[in-house]
Each structure stands twice: as C-alpha cells, then as structure tokens.
Protein backbone atom coordinates (compact mmCIF):
# COMPACT_ATOMS: atom_id res chain seq x y z
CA UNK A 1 3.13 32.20 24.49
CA UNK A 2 6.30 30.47 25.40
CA UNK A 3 9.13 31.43 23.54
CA UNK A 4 11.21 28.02 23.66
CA UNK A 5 8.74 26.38 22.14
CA UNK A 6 8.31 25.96 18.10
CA UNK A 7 5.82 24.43 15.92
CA UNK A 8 7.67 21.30 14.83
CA UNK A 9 4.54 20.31 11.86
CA UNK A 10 0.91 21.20 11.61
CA UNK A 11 -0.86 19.54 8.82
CA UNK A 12 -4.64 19.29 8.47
CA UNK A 13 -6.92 17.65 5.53
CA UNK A 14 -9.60 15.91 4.64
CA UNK A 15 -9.96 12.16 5.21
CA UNK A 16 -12.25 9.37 3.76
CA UNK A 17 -13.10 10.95 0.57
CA UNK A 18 -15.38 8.43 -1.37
CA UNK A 19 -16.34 8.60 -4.79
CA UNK A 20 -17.52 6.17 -7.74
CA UNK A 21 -16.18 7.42 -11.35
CA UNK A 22 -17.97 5.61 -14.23
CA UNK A 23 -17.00 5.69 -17.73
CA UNK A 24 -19.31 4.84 -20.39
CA UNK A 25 -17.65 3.73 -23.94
CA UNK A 26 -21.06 2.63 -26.42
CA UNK A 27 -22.50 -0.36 -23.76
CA UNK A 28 -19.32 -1.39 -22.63
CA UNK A 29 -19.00 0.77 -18.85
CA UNK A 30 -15.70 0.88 -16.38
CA UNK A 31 -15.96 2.04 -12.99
CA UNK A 32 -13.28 3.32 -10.30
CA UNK A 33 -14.71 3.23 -6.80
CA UNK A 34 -11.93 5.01 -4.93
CA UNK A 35 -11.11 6.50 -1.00
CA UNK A 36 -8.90 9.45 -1.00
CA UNK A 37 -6.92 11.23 2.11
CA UNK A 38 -4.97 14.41 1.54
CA UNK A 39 -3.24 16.57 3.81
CA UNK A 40 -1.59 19.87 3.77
CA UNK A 41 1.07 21.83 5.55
CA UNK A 42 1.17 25.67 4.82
CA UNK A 43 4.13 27.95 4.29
CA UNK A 44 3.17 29.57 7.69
CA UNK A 45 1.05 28.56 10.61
CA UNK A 46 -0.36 31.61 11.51
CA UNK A 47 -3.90 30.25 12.05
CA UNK A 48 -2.70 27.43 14.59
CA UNK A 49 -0.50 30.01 16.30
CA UNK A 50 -2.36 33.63 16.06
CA UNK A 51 -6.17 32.37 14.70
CA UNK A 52 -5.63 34.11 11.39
CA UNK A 53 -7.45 31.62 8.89
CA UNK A 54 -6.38 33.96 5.63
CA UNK A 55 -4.53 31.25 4.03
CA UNK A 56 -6.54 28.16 5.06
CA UNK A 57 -7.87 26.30 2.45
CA UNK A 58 -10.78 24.76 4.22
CA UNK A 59 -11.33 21.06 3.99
CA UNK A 60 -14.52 21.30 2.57
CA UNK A 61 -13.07 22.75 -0.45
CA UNK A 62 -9.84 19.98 -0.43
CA UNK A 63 -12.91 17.60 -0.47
CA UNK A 64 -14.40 19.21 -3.85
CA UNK A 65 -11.36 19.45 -5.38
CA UNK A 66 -10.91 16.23 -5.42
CA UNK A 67 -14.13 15.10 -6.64
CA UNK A 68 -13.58 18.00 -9.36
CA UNK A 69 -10.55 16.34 -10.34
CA UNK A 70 -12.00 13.08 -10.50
CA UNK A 71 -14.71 13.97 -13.40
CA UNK A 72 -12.47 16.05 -15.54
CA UNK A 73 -9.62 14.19 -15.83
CA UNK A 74 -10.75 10.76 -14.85
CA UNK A 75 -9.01 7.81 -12.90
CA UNK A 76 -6.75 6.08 -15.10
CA UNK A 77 -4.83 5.05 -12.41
CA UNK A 78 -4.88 4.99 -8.94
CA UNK A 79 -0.92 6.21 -8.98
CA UNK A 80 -1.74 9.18 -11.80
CA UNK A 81 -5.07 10.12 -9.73
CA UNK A 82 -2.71 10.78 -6.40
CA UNK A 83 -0.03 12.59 -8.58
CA UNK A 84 -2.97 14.97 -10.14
CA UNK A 85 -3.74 15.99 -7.06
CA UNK A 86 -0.67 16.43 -5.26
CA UNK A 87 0.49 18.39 -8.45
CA UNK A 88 -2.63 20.26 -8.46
CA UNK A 89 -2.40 21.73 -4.72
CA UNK A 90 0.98 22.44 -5.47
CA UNK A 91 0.94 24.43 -8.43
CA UNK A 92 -2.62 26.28 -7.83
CA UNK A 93 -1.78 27.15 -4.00
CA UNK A 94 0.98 29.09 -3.19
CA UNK A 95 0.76 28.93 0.69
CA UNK A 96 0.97 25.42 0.32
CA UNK A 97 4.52 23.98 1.16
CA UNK A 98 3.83 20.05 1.67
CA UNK A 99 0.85 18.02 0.64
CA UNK A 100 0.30 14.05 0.93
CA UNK A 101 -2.41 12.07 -1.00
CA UNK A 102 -3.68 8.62 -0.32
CA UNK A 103 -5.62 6.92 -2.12
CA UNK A 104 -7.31 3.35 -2.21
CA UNK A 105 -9.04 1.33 -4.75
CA UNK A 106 -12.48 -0.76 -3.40
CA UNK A 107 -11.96 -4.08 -5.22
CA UNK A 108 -14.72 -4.52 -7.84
CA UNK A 109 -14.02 -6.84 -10.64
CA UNK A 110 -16.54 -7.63 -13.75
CA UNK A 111 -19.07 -9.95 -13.79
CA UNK A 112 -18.35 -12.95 -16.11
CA UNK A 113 -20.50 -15.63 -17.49
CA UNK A 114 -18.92 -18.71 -18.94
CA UNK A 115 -15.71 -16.77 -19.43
CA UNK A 116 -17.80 -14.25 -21.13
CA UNK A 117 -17.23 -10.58 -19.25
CA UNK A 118 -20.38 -8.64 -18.62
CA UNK A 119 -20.58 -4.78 -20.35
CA UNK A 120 -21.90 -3.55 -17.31
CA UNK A 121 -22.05 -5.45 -14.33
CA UNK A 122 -19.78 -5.42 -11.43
CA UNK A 123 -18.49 -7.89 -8.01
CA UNK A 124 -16.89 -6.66 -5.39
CA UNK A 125 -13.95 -9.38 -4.64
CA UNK A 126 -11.89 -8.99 -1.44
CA UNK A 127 -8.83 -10.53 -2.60
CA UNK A 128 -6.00 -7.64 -1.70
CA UNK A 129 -6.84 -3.91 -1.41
CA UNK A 130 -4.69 -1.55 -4.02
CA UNK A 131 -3.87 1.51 -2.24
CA UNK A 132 -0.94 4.31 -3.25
CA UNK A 133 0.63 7.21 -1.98
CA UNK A 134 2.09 10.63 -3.34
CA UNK A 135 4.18 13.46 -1.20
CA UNK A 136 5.95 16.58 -2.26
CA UNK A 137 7.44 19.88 -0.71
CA UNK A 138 7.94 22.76 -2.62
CA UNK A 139 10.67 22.96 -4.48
CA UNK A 140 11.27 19.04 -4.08
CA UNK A 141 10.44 15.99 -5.95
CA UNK A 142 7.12 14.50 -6.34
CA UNK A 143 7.52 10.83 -4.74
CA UNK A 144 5.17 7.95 -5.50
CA UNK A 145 4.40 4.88 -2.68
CA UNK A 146 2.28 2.25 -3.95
CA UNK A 147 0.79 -1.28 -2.16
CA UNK A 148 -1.64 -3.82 -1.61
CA UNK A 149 -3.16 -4.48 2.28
CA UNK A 150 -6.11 -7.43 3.59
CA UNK A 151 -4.23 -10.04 1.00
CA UNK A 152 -5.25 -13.03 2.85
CA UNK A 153 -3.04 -15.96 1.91
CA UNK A 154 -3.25 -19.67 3.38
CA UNK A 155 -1.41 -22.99 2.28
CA UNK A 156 -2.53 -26.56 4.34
CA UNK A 157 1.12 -27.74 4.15
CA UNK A 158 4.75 -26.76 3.01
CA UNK A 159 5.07 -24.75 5.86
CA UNK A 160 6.91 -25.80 9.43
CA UNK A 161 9.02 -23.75 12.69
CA UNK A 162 11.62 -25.85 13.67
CA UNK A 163 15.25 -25.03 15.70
CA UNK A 164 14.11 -22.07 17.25
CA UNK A 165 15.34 -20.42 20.76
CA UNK A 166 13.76 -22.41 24.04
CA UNK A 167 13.60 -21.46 27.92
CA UNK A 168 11.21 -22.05 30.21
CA UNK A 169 8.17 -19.87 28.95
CA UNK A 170 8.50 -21.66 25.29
CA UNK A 171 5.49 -23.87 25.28
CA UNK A 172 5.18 -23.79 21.39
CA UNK A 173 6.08 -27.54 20.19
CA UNK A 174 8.35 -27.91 16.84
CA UNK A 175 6.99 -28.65 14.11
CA UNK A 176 7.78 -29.59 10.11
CA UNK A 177 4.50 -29.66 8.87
CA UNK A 178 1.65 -26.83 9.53
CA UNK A 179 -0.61 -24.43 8.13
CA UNK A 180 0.41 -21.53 6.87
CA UNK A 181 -2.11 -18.54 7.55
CA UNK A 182 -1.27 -14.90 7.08
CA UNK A 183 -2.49 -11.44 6.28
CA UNK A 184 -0.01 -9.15 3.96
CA UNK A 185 0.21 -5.46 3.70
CA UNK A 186 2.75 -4.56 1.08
CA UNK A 187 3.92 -1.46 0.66
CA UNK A 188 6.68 0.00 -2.23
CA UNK A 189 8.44 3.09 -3.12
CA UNK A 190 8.54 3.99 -7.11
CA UNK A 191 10.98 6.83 -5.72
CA UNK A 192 10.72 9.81 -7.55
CA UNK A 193 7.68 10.22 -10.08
CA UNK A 194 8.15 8.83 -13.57
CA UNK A 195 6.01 7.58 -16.75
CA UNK A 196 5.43 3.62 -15.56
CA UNK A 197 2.77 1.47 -16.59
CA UNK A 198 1.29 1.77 -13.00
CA UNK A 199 -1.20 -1.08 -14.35
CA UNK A 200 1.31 -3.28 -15.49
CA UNK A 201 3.59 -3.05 -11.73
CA UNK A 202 0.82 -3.13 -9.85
CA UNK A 203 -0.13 -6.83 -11.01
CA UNK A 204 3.47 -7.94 -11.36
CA UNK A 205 4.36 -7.58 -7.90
CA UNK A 206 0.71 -9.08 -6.67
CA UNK A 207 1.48 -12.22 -8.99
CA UNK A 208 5.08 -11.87 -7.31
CA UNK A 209 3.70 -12.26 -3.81
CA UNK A 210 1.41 -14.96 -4.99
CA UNK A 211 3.94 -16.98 -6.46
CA UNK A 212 6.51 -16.58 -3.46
CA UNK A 213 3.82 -17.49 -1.06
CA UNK A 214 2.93 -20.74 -2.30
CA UNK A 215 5.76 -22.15 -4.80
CA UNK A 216 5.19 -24.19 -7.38
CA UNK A 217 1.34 -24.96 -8.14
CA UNK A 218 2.36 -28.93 -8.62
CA UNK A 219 4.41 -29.23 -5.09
CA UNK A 220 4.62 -25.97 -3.55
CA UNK A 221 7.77 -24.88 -1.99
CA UNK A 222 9.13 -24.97 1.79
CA UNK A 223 9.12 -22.42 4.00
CA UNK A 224 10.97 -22.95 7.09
CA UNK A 225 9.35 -19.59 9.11
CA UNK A 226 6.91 -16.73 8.64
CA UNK A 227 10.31 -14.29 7.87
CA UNK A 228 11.65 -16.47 5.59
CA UNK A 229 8.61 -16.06 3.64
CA UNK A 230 8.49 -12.62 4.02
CA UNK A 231 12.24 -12.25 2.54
CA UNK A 232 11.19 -14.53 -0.61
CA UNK A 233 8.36 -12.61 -1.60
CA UNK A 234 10.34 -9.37 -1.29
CA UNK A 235 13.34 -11.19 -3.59
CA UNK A 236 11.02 -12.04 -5.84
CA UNK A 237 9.62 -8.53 -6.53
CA UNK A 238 12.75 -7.12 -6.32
CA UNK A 239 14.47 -9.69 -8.65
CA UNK A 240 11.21 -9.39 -11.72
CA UNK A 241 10.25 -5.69 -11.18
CA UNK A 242 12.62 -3.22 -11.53
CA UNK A 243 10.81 0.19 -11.15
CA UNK A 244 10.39 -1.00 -7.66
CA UNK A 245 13.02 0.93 -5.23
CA UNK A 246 12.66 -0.13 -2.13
CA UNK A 247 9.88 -2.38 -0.79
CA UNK A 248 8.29 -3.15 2.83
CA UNK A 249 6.36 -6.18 3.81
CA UNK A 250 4.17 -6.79 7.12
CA UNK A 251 2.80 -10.66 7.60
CA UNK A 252 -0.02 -10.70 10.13
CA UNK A 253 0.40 -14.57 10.75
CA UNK A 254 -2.42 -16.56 12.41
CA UNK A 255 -1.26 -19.48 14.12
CA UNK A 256 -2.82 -22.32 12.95
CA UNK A 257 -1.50 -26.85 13.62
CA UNK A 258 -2.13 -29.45 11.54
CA UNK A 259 -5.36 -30.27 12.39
CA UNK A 260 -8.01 -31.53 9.96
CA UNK A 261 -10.79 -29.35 11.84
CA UNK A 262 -9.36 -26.07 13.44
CA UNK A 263 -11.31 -22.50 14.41
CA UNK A 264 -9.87 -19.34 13.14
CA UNK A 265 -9.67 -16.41 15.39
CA UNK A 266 -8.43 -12.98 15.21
CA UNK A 267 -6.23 -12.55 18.00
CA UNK A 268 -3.38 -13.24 19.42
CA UNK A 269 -1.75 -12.62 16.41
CA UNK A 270 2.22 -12.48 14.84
CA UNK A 271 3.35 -10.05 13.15
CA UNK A 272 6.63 -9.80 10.80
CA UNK A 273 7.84 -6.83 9.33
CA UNK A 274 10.87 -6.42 6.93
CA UNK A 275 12.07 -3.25 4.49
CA UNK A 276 14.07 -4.08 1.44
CA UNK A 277 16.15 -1.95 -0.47
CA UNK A 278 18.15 -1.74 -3.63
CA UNK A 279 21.49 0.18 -2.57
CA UNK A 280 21.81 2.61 -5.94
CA UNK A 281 18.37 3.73 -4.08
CA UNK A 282 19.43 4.17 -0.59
CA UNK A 283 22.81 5.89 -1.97
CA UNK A 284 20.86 8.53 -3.72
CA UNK A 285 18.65 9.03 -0.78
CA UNK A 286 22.03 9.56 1.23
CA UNK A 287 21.83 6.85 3.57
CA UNK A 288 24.15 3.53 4.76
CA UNK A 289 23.40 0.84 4.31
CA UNK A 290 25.55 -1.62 6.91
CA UNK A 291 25.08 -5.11 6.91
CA UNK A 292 26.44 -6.93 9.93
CA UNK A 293 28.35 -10.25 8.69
C-alpha cells in the first residue's frame, strides 16, 4: 500500500428503501408511503483497507432495520422517523461513528367527496415532494434538514426581465410582462434536534412559498426576475417561521413569452440558487458572515 495516502471518508448504505405504513383507528385508516436512504461511516475502515468485514453491518440488515422501525414505532413524522433511526444506529452500534438518513414522503392525500373526506381511500397528488434529512457523529449533535422538491409553480402575468447586462451574444428581448414558470426544491436546516411540531413547519413554509410566489390572490404581486423571487420566498419563511435556521432555495425556471399558445419543454433550462441565513445561526456554527456593501 502507499503510505502517503489516507482514507479521507468511506461510507456505505442502503438506498431506495420503500415501504407503505398503514394505521387503522375503527374505519377511519392513515397511511405513510415513505423512501428512506441511510448511510454509515465506521469507527475504522478496516474492511475497505485490509478486507476484514468484522464490524460491517451489512446493508441488508440497515434495510430491515428500517422497516423494523417503521412497524413498531410508526411514522408520525417524516422528521421523527429520520431521527429514530439515526438515534437508533447510533446508540445500538458502537463501531458506528457517522450515520445520515433521508427520507421522502410519496404525496398521497385523501379522497374527498363533496368536501366529505373518505375513511379509507387515498390520491396520489404531485403538488411538492416532502423530503428531510438527519446526520450525527458520535459524540456530536443530532442535526435535522427538512424540504420540499418537484413544486411546480406558474403565474400567466406579474412577472417581467428588464435592465439587464447586453453584448453581442444577448439575443433575449426585454420584457415587462411574461410567464412565470419554475420548478422549486427547498431545502432548510432546523439546526440541532428539538421538540417542533414538524407538521405544523412543514406546511407553514409550503404556504410561505406559495404566497411569495404569486402575491396577492386579487392582483398578484411583481416580480422583476427569477432571483428576486427566489429572495422573497426565502424572506417570507424566514420572517413567519422561526424554527427555521438557515434556508436554501433552487428555481429551475422554464422560459416561457407571452404568448396565448406556447409548448413547454424540458430543456434548456435556468437555474437560481440562493442560501439564507439568520446570523445568531451562522455565529454558533462559527462562521462570517460578510456582506459586501
């Protein structure tokens, strides 16, 4: 073996982990449909470096685990589900010095009929995916990421790109009235683990984006560019939910005129991308924060 060279991180898991959870109460049933990831990194890698597979736990049984976990203690959230089972490699596993969950929620809603919900009977709606994350090395603190990816978001006017930097490749033509198409993934950091209404957040910040997006439901509200946008809805989380630390937005933006008749395609595509953070946050984290005037 070479001797200047070190193992900077071996990790290995078990990925795409489905499973349905139902829960009967009387008639009335709930369902979880859920995909889980989680990953490991051992105190020593002995069986990357010297093929010694004593302290492996094989993926197989990560897999089981998981589903174990899933029937005893049930998914009342998506955030508590990740935390169980980061908390539950941790403690049980003693070889185990980092582990990483993901987990994400397939988006079935129940069945109504005249306003009426159904006791048993389920849609799958693809209006925003819920997804969360949960890391932790020994002997540090349990951290909680939570999100929502595939929002697809559109308003037909209230939107324009005008004043922007020209030479001679610009070809795009200014314009104060256009479409506004664009796919979010939204991302936030709870920082370290703590008893929230996971529930509750989650819904705030989606009505958050929601209400950024499009303004007012009367008039709407003006955005002068895709980042501007971007920065509003991440105000407006940050302003009316205040467990959220720090929070990251990506706009996948599909250009789109003012046409009465236009054809959507996938690519080319934009994409924006913009991290916010509250400072108390970043300052406990031991970073600067420097903000060029």
């Amino acid at each position: 073996m070479i001797k200047d060279v070190e193992v900077l991180n071996c990790e290995y898991g078990k990925n795409t982990i489905k499973l349905l959870r139902v829960r009967r109460e009387g008639k009335k049933h709930f369902i979880k449909e859920v995909e889980v990831c989680t990953h490991l990194r051992l105190t020593s890698a002995q069986e990357y470096l010297e093929g010694d597979n004593s302290a492996v736990i094989p993926t197989d049984t990560i897999k089981n685990i998981v589903l174990v976990l899933a029937k005893k203690d049930g998914i009342q959230t998506l955030e508590q589900f990740t935390v169980d089972i980061c908390k539950h490699f941790m403690t049980t596993f003693s070889q185990v010095a980092y582990v990483k969950t993901y987990v994400q929620e397939v988006p079935w809603q129940r069945l109504q009929e005249n306003g009426v919900p159904h006791i048993h009977s389920f849609i799958c709606v693809p209006d925003g995916i819920r997804f969360c994350e949960a890391e932790q090395c020994r002997n540090g603190p349990l951290v909680v990421f939570a999100g929502i990816k595939d929002l697809k978001l559109m308003k037909t006017t209230q939107s324009g790109f005008e004043g922007f930097y020209k030479n001679e490749h610009t070809t795009l033509p200014e314009r104060n009235d256009r479409i506004l198409c664009a796919e979010l993934f939204c991302k936030w950091s709870y920082g370290e683990c703590r008893d929230f209404d996971f529930d509750c957040i989650w819904n705030k910040v989606r009505e958050c984006v929601l209400e950024a997006f499009s303004g007012p439901p009367d008039c709407g509200e003006y955005s002068p560019s895709y980042q501007k946008t971007v920065n509003c809805i991440q105000m407006c989380i940050l302003s009316k939910v205040p467990e959220v630390s720090s929070f990251l937005l990506n706009d996948i933006h599909v250009p789109a005129c003012s046409s009465q008749v236009l054809v959507p395609v996938e690519t080319p595509y934009g994409s924006c991308t913009c991290t916010l953070s509250r400072k108390k946050f970043l300052e406990a984290q031991g970073q600067v924060l420097k903000v060029e005037k």
